[in-house]
PDB file of N, CA and C in Angstrom:
ATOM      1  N   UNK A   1      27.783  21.227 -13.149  1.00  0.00           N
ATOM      2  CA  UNK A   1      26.390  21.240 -12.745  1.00  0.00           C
ATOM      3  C   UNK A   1      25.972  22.661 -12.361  1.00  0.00           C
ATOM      4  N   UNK A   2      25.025  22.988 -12.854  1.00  0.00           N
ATOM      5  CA  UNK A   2      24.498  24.418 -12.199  1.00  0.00           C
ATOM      6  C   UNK A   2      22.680  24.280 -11.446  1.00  0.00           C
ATOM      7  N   UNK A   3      22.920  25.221 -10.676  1.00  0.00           N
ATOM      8  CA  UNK A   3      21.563  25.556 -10.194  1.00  0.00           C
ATOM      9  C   UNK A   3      20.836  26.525 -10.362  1.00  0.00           C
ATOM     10  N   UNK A   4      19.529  26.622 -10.917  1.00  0.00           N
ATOM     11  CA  UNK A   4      18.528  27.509 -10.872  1.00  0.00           C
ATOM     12  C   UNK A   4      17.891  27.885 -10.127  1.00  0.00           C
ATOM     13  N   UNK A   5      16.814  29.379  -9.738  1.00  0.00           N
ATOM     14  CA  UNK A   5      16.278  29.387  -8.493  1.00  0.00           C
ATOM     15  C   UNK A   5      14.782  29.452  -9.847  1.00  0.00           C
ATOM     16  N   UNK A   6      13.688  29.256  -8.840  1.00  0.00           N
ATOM     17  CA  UNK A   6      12.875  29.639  -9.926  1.00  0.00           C
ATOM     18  C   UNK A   6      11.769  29.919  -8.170  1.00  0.00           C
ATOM     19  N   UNK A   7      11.171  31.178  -8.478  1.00  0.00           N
ATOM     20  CA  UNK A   7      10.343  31.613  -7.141  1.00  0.00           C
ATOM     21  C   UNK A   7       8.619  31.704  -7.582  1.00  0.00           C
ATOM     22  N   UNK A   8       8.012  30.632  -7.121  1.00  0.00           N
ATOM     23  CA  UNK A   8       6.793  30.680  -7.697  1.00  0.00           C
ATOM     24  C   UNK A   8       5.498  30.223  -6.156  1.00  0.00           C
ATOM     25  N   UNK A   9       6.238  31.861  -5.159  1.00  0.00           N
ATOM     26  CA  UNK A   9       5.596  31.766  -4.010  1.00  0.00           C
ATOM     27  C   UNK A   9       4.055  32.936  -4.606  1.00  0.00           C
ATOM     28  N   UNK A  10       4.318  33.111  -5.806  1.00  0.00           N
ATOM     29  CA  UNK A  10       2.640  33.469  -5.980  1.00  0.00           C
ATOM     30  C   UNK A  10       1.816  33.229  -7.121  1.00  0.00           C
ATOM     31  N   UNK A  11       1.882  31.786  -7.082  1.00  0.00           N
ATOM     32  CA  UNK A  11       1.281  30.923  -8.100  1.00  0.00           C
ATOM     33  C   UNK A  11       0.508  30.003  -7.315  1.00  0.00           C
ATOM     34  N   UNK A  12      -0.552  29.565  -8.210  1.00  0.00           N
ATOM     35  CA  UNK A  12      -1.586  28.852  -7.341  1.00  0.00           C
ATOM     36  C   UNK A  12      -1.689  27.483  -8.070  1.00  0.00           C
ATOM     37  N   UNK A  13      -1.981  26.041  -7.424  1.00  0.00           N
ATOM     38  CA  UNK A  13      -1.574  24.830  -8.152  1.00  0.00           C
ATOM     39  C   UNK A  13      -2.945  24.712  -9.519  1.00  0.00           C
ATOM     40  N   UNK A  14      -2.883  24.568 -10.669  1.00  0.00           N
ATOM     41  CA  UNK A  14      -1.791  23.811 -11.083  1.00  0.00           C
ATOM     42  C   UNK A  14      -0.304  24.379 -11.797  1.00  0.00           C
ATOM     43  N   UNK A  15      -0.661  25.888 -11.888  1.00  0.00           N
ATOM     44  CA  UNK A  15       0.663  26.413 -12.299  1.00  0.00           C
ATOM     45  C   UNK A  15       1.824  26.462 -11.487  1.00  0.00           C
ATOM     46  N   UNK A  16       1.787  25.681 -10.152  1.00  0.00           N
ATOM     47  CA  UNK A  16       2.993  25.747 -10.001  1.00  0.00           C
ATOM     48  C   UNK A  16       3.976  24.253 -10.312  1.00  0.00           C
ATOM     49  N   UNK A  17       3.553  23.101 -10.200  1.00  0.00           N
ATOM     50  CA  UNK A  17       4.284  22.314 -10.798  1.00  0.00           C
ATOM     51  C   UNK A  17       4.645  22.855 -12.340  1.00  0.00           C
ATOM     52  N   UNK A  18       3.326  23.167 -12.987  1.00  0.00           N
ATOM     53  CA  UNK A  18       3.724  24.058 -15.002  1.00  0.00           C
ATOM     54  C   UNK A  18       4.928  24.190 -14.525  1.00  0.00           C
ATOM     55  N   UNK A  19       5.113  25.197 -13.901  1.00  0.00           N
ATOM     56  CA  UNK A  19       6.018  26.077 -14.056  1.00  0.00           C
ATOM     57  C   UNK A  19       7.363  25.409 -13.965  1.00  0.00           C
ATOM     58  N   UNK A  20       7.113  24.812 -12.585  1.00  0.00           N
ATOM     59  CA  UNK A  20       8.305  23.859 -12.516  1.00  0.00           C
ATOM     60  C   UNK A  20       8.682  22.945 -13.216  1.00  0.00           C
ATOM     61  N   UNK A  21       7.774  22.617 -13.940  1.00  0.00           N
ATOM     62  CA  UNK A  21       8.120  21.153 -15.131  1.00  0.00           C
ATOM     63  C   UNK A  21       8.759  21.853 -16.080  1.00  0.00           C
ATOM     64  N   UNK A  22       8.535  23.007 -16.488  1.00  0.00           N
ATOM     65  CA  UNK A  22       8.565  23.731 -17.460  1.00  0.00           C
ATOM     66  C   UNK A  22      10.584  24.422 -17.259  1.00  0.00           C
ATOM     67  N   UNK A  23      10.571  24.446 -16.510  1.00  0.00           N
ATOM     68  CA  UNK A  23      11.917  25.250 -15.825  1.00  0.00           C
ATOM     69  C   UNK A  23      13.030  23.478 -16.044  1.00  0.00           C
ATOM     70  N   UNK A  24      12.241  22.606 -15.335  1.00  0.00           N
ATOM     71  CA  UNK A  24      12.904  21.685 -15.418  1.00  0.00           C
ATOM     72  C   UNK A  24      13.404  21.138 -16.622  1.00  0.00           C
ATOM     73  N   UNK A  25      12.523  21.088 -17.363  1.00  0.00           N
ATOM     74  CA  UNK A  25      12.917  20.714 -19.005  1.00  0.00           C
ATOM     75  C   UNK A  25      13.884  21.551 -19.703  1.00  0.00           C
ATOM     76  N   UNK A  26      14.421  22.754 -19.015  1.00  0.00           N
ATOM     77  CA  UNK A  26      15.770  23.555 -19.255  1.00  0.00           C
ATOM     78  C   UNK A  26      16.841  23.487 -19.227  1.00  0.00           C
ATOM     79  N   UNK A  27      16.920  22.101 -17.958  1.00  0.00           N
ATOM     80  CA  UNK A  27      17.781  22.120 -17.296  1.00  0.00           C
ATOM     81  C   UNK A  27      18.597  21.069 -18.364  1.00  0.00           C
ATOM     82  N   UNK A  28      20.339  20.521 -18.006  1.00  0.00           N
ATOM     83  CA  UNK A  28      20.658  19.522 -18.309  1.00  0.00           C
ATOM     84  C   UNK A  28      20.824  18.432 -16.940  1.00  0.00           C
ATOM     85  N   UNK A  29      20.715  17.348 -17.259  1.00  0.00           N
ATOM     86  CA  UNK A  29      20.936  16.110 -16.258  1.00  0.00           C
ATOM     87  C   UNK A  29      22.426  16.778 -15.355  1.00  0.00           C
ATOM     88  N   UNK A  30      21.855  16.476 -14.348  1.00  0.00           N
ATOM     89  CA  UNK A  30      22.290  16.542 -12.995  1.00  0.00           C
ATOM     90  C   UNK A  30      22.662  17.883 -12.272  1.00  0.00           C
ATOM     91  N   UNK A  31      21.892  18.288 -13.649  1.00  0.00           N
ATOM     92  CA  UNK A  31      21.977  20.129 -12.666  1.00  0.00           C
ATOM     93  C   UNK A  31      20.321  19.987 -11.554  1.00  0.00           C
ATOM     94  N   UNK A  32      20.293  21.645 -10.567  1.00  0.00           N
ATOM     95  CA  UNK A  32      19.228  21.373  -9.890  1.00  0.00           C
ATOM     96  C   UNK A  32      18.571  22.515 -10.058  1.00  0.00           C
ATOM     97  N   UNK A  33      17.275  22.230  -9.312  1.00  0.00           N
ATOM     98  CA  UNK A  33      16.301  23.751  -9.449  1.00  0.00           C
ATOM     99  C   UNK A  33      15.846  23.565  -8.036  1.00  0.00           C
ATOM    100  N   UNK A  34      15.841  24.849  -7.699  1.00  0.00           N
ATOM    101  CA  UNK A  34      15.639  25.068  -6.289  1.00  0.00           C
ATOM    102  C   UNK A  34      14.033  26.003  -6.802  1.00  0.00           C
ATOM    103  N   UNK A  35      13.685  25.337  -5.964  1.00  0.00           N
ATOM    104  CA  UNK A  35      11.890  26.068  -6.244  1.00  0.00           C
ATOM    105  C   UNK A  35      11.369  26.498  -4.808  1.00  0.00           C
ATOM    106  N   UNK A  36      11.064  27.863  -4.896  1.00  0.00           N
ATOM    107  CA  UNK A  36      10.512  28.887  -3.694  1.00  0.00           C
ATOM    108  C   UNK A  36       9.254  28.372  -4.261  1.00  0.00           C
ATOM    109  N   UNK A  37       8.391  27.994  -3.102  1.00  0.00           N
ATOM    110  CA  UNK A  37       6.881  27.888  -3.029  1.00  0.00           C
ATOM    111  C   UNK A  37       6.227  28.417  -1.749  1.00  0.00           C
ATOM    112  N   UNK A  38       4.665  28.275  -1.564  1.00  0.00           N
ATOM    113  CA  UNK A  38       4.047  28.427  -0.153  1.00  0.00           C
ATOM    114  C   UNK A  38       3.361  26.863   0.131  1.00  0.00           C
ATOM    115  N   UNK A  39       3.346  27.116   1.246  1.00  0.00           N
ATOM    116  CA  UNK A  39       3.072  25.744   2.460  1.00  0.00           C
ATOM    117  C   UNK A  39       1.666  25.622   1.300  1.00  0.00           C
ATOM    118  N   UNK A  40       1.165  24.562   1.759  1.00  0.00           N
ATOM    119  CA  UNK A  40      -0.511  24.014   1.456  1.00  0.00           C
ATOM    120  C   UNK A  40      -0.585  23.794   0.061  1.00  0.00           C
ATOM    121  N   UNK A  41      -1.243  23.459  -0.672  1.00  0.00           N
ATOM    122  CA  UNK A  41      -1.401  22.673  -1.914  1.00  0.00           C
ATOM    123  C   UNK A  41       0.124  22.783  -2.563  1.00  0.00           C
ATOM    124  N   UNK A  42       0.857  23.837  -3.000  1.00  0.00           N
ATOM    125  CA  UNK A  42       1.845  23.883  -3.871  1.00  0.00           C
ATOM    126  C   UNK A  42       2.765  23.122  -2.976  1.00  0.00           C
ATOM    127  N   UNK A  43       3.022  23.072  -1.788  1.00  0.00           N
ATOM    128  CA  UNK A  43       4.040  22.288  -1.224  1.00  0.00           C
ATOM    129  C   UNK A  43       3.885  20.856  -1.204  1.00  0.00           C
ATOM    130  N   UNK A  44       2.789  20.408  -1.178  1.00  0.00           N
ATOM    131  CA  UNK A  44       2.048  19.193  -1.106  1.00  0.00           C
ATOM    132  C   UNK A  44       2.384  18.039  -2.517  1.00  0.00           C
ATOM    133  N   UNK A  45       1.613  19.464  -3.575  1.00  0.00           N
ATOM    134  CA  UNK A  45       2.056  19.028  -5.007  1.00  0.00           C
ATOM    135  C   UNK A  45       3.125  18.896  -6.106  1.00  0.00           C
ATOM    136  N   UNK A  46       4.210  20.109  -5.460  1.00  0.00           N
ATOM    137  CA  UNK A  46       5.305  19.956  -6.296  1.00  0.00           C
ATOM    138  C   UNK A  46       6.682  18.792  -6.425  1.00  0.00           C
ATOM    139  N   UNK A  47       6.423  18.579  -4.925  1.00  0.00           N
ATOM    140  CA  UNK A  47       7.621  17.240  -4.775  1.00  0.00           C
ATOM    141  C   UNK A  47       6.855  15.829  -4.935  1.00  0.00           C
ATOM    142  N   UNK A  48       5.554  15.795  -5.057  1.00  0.00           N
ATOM    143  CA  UNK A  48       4.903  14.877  -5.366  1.00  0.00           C
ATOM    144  C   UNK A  48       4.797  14.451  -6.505  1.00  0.00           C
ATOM    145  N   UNK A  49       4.604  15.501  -7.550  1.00  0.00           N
ATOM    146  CA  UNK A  49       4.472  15.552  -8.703  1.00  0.00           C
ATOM    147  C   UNK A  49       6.440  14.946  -9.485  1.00  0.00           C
ATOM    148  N   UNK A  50       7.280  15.968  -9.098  1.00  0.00           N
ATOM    149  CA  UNK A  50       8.027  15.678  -9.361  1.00  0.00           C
ATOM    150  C   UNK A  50       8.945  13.974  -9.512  1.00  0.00           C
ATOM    151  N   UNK A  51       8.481  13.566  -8.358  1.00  0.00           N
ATOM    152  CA  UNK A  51       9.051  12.334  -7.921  1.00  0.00           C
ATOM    153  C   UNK A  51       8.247  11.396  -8.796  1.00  0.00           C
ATOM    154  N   UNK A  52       7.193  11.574  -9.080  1.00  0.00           N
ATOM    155  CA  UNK A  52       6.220  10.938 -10.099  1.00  0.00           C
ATOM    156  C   UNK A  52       6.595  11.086 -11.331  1.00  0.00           C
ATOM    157  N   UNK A  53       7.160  12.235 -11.786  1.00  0.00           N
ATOM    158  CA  UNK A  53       8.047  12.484 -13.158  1.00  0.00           C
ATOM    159  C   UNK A  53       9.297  12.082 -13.343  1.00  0.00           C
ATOM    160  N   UNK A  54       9.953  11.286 -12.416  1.00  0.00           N
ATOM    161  CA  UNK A  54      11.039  10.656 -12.293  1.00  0.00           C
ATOM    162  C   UNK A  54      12.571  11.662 -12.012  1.00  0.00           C
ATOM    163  N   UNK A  55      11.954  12.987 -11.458  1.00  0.00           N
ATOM    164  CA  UNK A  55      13.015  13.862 -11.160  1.00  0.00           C
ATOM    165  C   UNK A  55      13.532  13.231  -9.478  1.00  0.00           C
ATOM    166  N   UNK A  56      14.734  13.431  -8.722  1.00  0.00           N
ATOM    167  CA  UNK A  56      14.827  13.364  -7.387  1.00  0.00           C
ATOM    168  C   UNK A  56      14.746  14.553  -6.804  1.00  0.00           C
ATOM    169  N   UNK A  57      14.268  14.156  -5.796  1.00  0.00           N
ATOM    170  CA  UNK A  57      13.636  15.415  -4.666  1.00  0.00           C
ATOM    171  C   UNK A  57      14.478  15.448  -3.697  1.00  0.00           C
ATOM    172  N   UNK A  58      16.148  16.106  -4.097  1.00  0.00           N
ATOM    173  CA  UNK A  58      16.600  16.239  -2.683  1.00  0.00           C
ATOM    174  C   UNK A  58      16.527  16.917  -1.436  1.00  0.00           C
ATOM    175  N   UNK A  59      15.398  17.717  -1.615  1.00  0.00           N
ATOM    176  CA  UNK A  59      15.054  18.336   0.299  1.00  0.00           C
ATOM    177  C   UNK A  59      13.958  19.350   0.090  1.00  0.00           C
ATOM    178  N   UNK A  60      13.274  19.107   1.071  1.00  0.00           N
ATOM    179  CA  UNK A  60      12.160  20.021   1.695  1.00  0.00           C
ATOM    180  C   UNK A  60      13.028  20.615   2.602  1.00  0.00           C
ATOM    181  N   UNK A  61      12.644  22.569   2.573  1.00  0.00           N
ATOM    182  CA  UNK A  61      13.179  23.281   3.593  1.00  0.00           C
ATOM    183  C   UNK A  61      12.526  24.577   3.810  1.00  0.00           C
ATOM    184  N   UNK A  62      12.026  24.683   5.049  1.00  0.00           N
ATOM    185  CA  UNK A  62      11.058  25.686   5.109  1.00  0.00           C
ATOM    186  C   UNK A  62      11.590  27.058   5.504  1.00  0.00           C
ATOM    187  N   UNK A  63      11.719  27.714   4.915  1.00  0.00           N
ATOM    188  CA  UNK A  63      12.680  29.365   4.281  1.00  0.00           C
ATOM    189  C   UNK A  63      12.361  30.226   5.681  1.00  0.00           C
ATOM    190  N   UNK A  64      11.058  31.136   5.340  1.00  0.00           N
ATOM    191  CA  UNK A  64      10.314  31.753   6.764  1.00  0.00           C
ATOM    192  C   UNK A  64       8.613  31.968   6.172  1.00  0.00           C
ATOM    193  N   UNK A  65       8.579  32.327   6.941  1.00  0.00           N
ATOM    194  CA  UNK A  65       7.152  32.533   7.019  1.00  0.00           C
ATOM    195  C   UNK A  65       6.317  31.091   6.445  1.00  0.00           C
ATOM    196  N   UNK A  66       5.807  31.515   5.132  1.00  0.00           N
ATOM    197  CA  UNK A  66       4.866  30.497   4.540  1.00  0.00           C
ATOM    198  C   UNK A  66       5.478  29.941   3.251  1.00  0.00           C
ATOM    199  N   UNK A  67       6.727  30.292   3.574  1.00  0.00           N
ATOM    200  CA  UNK A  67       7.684  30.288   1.931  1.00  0.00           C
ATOM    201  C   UNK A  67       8.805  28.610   2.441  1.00  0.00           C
ATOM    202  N   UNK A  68       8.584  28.011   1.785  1.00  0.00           N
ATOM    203  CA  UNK A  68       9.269  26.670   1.576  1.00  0.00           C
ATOM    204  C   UNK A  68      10.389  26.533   0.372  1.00  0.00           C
ATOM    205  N   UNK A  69      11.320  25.870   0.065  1.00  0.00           N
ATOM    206  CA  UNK A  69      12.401  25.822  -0.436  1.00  0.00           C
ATOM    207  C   UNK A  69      12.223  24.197  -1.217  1.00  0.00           C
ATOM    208  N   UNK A  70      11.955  23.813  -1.972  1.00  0.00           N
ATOM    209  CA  UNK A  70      12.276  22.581  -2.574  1.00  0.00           C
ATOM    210  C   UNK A  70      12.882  22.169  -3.633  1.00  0.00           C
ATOM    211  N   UNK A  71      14.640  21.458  -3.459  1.00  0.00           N
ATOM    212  CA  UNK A  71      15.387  21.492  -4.607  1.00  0.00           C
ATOM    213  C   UNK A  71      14.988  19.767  -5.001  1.00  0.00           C
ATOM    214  N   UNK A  72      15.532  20.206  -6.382  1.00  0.00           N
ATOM    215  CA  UNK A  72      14.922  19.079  -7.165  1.00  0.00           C
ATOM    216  C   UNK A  72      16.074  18.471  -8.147  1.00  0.00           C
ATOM    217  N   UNK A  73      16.632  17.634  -8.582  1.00  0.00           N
ATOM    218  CA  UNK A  73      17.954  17.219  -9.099  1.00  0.00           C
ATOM    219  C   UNK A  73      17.157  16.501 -10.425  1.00  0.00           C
ATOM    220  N   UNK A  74      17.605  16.726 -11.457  1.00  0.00           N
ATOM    221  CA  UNK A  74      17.201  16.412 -12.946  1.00  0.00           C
ATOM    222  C   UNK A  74      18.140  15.181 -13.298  1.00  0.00           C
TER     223      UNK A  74
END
């Protein structure tokens, strides 16, 4: 299994799920992507979105400042 980082703390929604869907479809099953985002819409939308796409959302984790951490398991 491997993990990706993919940092899309300066993207504004809807490109940041893109991006992440987009990263995700790279991946193979049961690897993960760890996605750097910022608090407020992109944090709101990306694990939302995801879980709706049938990916698992194993953790919200808030990094520093306004920068959040959300890995995602394919």
């Amino acid at each position: 299994m491997a993990t990706k980082v993919l940092d899309i703390t300066k993207e504004h929604c809807p490109m940041t799920f893109v991006k992440t869907k987009i990263e995700l479809s790279k991946l193979q099953p049961g690897d993960t992507l760890e996605v750097l985002l910022s608090e407020g819409e992109p944090l709101d939308n990306v694990p939302r979105n995801a879980r709706e796409q049938g990916y698992n959302v194993l953790s919200v984790e808030h990094v520093e400042g306004t920068t959040h951490k959300v890995t995602i398991k394919k």
